[in-house]
PDB file of N, CA and C in Angstrom:
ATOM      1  N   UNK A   1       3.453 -32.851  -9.367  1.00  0.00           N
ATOM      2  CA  UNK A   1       3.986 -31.508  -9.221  1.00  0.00           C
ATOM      3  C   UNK A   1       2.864 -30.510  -8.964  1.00  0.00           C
ATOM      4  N   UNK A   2       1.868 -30.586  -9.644  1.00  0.00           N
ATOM      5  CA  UNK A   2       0.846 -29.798  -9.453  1.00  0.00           C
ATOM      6  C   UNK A   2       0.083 -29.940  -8.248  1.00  0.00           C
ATOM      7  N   UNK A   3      -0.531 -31.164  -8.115  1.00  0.00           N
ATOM      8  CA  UNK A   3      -1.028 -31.711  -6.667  1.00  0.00           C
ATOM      9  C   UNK A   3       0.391 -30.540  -5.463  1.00  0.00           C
ATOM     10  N   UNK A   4       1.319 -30.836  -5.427  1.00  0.00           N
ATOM     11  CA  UNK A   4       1.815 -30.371  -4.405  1.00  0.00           C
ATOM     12  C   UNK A   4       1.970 -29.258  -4.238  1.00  0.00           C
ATOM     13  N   UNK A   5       1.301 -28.254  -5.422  1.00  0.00           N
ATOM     14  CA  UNK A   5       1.684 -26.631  -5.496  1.00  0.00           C
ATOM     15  C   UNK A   5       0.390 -26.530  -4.690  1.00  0.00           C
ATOM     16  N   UNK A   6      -0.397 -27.118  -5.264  1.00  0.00           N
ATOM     17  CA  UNK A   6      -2.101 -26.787  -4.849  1.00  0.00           C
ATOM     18  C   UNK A   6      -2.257 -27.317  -3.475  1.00  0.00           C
ATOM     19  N   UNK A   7      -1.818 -28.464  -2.985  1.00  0.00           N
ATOM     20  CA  UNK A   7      -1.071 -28.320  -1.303  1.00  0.00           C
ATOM     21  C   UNK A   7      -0.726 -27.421  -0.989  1.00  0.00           C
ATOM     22  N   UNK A   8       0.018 -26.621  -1.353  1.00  0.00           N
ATOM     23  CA  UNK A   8       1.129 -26.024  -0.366  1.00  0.00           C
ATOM     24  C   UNK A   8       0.318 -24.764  -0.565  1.00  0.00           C
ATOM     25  N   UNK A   9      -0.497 -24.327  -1.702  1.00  0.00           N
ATOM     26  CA  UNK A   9      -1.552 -23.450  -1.688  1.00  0.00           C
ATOM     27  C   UNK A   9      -2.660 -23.178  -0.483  1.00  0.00           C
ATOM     28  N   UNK A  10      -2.983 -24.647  -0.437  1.00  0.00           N
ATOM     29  CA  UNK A  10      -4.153 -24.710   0.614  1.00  0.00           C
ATOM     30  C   UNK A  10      -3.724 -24.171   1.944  1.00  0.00           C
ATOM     31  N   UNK A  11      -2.871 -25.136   2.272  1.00  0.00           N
ATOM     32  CA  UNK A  11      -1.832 -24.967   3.398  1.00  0.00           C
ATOM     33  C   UNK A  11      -1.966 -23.464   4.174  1.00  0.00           C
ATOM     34  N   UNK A  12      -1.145 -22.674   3.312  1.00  0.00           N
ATOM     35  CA  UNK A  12      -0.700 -21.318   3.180  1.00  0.00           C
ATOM     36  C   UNK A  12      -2.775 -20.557   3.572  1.00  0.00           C
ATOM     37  N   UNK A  13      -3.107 -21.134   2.806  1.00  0.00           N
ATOM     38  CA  UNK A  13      -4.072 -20.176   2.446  1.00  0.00           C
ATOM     39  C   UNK A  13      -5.340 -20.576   3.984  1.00  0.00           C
ATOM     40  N   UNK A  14      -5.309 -21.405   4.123  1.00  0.00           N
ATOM     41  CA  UNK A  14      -5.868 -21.900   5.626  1.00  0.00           C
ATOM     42  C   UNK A  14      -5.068 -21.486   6.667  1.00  0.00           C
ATOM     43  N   UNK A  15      -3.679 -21.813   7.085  1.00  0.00           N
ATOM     44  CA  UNK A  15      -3.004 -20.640   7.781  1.00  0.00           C
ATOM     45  C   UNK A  15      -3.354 -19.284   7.935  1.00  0.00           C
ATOM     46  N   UNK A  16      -3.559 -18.621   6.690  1.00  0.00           N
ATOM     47  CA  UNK A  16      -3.931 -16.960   6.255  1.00  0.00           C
ATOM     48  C   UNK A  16      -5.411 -16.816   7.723  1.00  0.00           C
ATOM     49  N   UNK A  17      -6.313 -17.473   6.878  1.00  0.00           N
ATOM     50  CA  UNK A  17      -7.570 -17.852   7.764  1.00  0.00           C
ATOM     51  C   UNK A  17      -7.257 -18.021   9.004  1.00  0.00           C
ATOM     52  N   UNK A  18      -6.594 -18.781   9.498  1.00  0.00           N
ATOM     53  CA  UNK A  18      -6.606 -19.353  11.082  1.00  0.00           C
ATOM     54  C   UNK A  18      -6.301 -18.017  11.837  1.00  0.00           C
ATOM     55  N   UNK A  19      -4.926 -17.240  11.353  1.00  0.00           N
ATOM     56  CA  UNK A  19      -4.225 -16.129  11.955  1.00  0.00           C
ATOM     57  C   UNK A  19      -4.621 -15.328  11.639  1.00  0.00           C
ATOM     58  N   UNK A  20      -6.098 -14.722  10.859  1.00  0.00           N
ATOM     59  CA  UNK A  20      -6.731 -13.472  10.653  1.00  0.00           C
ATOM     60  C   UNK A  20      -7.986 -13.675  11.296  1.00  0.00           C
ATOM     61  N   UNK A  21      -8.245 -14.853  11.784  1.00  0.00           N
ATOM     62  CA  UNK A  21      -9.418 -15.260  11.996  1.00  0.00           C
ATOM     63  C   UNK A  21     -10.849 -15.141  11.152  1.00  0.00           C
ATOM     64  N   UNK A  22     -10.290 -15.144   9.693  1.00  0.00           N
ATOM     65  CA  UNK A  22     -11.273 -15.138   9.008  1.00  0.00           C
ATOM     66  C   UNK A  22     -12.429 -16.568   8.573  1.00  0.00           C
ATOM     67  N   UNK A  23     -11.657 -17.301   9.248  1.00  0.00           N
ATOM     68  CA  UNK A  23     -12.565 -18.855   9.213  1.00  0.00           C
ATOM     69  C   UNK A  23     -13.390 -19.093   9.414  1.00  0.00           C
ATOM     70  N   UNK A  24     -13.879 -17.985  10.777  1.00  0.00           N
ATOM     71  CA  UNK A  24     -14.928 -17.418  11.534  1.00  0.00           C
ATOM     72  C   UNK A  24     -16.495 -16.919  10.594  1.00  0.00           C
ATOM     73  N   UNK A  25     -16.029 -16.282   9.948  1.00  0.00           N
ATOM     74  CA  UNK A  25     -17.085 -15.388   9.087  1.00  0.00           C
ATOM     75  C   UNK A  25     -17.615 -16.361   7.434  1.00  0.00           C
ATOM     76  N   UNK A  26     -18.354 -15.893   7.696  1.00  0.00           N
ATOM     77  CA  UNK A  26     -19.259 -15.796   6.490  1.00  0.00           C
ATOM     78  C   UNK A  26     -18.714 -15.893   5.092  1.00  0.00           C
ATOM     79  N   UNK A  27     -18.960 -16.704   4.041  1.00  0.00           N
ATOM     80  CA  UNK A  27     -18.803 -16.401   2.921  1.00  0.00           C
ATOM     81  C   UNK A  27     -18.615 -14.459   2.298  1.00  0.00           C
ATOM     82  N   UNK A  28     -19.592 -13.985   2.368  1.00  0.00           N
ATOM     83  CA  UNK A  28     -19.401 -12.679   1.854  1.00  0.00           C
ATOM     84  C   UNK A  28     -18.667 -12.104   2.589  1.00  0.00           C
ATOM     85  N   UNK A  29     -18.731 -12.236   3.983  1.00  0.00           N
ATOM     86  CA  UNK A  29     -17.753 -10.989   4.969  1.00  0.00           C
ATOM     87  C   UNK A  29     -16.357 -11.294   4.658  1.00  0.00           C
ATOM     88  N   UNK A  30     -16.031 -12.600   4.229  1.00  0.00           N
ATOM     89  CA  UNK A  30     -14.541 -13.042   3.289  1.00  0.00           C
ATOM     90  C   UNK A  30     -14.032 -12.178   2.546  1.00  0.00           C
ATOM     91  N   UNK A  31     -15.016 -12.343   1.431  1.00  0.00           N
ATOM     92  CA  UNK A  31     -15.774 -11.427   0.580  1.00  0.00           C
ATOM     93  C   UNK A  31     -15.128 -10.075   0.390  1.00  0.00           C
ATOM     94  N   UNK A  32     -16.288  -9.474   0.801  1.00  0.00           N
ATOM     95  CA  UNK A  32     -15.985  -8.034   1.618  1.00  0.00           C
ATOM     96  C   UNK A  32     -14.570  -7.684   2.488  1.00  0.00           C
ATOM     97  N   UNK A  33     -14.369  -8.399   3.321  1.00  0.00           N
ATOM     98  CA  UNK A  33     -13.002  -8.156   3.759  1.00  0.00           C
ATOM     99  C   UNK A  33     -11.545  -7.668   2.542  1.00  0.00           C
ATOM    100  N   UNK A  34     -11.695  -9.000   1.897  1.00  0.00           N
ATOM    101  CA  UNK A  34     -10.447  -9.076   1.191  1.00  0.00           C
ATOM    102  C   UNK A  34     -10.634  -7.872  -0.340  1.00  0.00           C
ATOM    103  N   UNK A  35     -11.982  -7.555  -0.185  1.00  0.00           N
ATOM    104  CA  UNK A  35     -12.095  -6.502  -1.545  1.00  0.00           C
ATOM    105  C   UNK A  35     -11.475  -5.381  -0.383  1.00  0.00           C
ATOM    106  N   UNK A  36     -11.931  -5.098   0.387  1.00  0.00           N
ATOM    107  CA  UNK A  36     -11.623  -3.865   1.386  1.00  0.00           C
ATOM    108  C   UNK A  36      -9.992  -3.976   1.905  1.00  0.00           C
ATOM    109  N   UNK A  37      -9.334  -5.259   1.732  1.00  0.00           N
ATOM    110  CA  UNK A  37      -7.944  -4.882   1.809  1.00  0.00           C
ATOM    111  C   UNK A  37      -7.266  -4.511   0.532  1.00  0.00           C
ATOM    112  N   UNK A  38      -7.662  -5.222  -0.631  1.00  0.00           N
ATOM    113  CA  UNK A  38      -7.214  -5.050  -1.706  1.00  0.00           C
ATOM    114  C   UNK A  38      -7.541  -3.755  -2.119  1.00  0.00           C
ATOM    115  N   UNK A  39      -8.744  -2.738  -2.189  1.00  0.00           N
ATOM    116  CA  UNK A  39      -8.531  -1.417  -1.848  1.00  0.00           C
ATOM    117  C   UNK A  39      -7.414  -0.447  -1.369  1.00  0.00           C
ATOM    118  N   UNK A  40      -7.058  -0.731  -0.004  1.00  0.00           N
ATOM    119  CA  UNK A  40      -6.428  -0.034   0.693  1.00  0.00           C
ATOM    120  C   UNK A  40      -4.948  -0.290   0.252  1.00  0.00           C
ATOM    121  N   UNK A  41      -4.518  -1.400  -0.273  1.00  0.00           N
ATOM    122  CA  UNK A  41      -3.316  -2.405  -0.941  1.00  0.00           C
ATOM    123  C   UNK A  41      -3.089  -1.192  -2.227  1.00  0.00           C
ATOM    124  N   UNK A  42      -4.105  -1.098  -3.021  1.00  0.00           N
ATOM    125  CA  UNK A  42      -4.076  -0.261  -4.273  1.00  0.00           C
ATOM    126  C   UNK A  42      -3.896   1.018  -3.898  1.00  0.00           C
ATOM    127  N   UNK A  43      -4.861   1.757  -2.934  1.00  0.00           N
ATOM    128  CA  UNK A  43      -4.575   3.109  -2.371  1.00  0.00           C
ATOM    129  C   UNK A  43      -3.058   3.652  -1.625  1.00  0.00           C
ATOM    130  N   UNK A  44      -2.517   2.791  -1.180  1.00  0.00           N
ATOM    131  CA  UNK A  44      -1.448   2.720  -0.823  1.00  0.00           C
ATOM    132  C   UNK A  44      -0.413   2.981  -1.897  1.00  0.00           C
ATOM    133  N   UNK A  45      -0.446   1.471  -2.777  1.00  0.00           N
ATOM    134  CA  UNK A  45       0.683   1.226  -3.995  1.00  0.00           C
ATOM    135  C   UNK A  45       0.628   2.646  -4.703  1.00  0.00           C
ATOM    136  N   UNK A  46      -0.808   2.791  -4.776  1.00  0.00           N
ATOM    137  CA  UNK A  46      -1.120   4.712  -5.930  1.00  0.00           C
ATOM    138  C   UNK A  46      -0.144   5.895  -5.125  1.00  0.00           C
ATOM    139  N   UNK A  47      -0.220   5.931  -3.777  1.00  0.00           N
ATOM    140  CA  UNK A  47       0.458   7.026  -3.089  1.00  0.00           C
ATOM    141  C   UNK A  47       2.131   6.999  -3.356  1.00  0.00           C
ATOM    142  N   UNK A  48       2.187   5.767  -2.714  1.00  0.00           N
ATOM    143  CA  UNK A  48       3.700   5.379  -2.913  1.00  0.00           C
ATOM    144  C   UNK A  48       4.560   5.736  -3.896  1.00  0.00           C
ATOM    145  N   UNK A  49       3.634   5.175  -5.153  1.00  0.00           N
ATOM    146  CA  UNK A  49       4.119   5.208  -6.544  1.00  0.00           C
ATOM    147  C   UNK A  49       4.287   6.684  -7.125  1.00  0.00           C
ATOM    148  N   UNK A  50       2.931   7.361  -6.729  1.00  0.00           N
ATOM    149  CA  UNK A  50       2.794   8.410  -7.188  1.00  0.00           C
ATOM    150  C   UNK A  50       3.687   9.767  -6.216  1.00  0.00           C
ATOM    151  N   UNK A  51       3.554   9.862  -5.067  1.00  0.00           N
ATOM    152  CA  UNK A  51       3.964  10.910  -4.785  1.00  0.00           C
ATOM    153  C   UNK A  51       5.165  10.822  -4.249  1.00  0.00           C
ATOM    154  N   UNK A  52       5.289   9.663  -2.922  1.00  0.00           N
ATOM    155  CA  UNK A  52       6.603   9.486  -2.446  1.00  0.00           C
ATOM    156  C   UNK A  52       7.927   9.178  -3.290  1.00  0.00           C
ATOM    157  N   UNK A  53       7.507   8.615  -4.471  1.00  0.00           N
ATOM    158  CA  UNK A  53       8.525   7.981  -5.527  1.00  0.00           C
ATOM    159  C   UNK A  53       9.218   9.137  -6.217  1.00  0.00           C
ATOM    160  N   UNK A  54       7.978  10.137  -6.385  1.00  0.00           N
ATOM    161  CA  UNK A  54       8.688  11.316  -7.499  1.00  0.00           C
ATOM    162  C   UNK A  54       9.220  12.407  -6.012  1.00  0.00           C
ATOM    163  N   UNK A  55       8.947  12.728  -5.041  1.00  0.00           N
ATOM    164  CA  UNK A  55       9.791  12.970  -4.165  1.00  0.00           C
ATOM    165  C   UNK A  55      11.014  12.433  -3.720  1.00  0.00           C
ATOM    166  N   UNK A  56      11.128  11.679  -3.362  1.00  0.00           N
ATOM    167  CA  UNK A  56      12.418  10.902  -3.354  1.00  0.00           C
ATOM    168  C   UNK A  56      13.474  10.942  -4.566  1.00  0.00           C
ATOM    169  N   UNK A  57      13.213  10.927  -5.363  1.00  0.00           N
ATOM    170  CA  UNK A  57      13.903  10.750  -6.797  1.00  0.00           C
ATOM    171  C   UNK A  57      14.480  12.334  -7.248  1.00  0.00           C
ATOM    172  N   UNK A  58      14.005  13.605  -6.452  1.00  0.00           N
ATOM    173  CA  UNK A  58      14.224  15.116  -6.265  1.00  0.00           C
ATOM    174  C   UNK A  58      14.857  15.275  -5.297  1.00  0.00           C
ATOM    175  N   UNK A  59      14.936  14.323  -4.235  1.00  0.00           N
ATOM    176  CA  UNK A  59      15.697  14.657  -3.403  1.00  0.00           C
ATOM    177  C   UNK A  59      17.471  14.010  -3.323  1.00  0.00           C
ATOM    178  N   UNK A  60      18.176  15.273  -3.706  1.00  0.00           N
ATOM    179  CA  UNK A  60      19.382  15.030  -3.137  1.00  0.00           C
ATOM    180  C   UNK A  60      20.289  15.602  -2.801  1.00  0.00           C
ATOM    181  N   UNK A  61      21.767  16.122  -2.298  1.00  0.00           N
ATOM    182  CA  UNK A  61      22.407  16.312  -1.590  1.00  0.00           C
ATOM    183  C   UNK A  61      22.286  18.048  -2.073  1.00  0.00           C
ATOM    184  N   UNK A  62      22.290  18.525  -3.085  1.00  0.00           N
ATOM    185  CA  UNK A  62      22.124  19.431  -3.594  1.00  0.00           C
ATOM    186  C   UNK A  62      21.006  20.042  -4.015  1.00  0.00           C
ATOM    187  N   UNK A  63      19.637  19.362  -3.751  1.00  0.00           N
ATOM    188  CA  UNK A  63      18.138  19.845  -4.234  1.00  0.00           C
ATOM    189  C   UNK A  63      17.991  20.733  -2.886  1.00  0.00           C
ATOM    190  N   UNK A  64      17.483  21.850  -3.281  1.00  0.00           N
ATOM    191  CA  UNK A  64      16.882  22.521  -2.627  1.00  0.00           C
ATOM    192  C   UNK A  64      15.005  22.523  -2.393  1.00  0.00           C
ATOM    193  N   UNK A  65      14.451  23.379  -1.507  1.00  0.00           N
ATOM    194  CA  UNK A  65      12.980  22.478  -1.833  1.00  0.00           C
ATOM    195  C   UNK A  65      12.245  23.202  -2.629  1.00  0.00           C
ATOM    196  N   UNK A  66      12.606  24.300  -3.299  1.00  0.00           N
ATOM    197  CA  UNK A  66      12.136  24.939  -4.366  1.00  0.00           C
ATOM    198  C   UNK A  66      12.016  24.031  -5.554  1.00  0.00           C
ATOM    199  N   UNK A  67      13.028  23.419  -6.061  1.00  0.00           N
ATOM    200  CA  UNK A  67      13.678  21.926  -6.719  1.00  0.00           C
ATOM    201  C   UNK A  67      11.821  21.291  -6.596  1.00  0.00           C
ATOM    202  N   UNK A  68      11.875  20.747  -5.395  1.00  0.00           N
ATOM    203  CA  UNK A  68      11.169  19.811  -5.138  1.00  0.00           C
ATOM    204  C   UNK A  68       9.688  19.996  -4.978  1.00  0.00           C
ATOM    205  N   UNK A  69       9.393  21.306  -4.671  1.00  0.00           N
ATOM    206  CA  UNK A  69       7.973  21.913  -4.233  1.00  0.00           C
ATOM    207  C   UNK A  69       8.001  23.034  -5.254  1.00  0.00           C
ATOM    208  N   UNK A  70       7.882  23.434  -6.591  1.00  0.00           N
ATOM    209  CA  UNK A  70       8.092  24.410  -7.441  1.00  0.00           C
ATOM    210  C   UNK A  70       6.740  25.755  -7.579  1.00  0.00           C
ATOM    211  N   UNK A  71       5.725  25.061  -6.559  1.00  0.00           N
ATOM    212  CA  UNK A  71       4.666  26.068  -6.632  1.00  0.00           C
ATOM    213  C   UNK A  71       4.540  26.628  -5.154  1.00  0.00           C
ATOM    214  N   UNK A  72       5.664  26.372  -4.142  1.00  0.00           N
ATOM    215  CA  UNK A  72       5.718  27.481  -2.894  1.00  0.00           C
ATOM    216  C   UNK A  72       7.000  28.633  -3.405  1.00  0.00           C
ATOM    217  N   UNK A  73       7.703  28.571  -4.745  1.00  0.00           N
ATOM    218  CA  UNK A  73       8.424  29.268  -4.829  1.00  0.00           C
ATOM    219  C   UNK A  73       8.387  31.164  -4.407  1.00  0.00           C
ATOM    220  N   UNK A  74       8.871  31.839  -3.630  1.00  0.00           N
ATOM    221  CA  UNK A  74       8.555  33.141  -3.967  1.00  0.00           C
ATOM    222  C   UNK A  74       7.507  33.295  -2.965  1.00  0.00           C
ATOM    223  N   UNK A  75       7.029  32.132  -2.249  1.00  0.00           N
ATOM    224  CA  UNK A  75       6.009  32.096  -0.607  1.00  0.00           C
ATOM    225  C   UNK A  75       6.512  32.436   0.134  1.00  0.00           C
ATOM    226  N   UNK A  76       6.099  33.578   1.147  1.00  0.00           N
ATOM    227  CA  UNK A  76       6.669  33.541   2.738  1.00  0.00           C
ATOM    228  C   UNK A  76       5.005  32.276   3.328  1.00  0.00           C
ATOM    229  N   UNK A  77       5.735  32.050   4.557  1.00  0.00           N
ATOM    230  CA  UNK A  77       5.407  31.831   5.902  1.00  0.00           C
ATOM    231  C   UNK A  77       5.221  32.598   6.882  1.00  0.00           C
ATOM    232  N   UNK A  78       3.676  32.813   7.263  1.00  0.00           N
ATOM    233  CA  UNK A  78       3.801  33.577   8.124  1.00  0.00           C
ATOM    234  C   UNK A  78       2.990  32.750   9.489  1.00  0.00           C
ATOM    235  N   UNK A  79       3.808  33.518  10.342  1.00  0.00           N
ATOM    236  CA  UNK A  79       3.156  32.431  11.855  1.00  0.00           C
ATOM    237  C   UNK A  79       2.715  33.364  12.537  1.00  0.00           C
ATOM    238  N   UNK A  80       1.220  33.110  13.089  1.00  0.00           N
ATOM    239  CA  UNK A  80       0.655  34.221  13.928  1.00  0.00           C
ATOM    240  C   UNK A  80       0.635  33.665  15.474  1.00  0.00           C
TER     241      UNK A  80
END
């Protein structure tokens, strides 16, 4: 059972390589790559989580964007 997880691991995980063409590179540029996606993976999940989530969750049929934006309240816009 285990043997075949750790197959199907490899498998998967050499695929990953072939179609990113990371097979190519270097131990560290691996490395480096996958810290630099996992970055952007986290920077992402933080935005998502953080801003789009609590927007969305204010928005509905009846929110106005005062509701939703509480520190443009009482703002004009002005366009020059």
């Amino acid at each position: 059972m285990l043997d075949n997880l750790v197959e199907f691991a490899s498998y998967w995980w050499f695929r990953y390589l072939m179609v990113t063409e990371l097979y190519m590179c270097e131990k560290w540029e691996r490395v480096t790559i996958h810290v630099i996606f996992m970055v952007l993976f986290c920077v992402f999940w933080y935005f998502n989580y953080s801003i789009l989530l609590s927007i969305t969750g204010l928005i509905t049929p009846g929110a106005s964007i005062a509701d939703i934006m509480p520190n443009v309240q009482g703002q004009t816009l002005k366009v020059t």
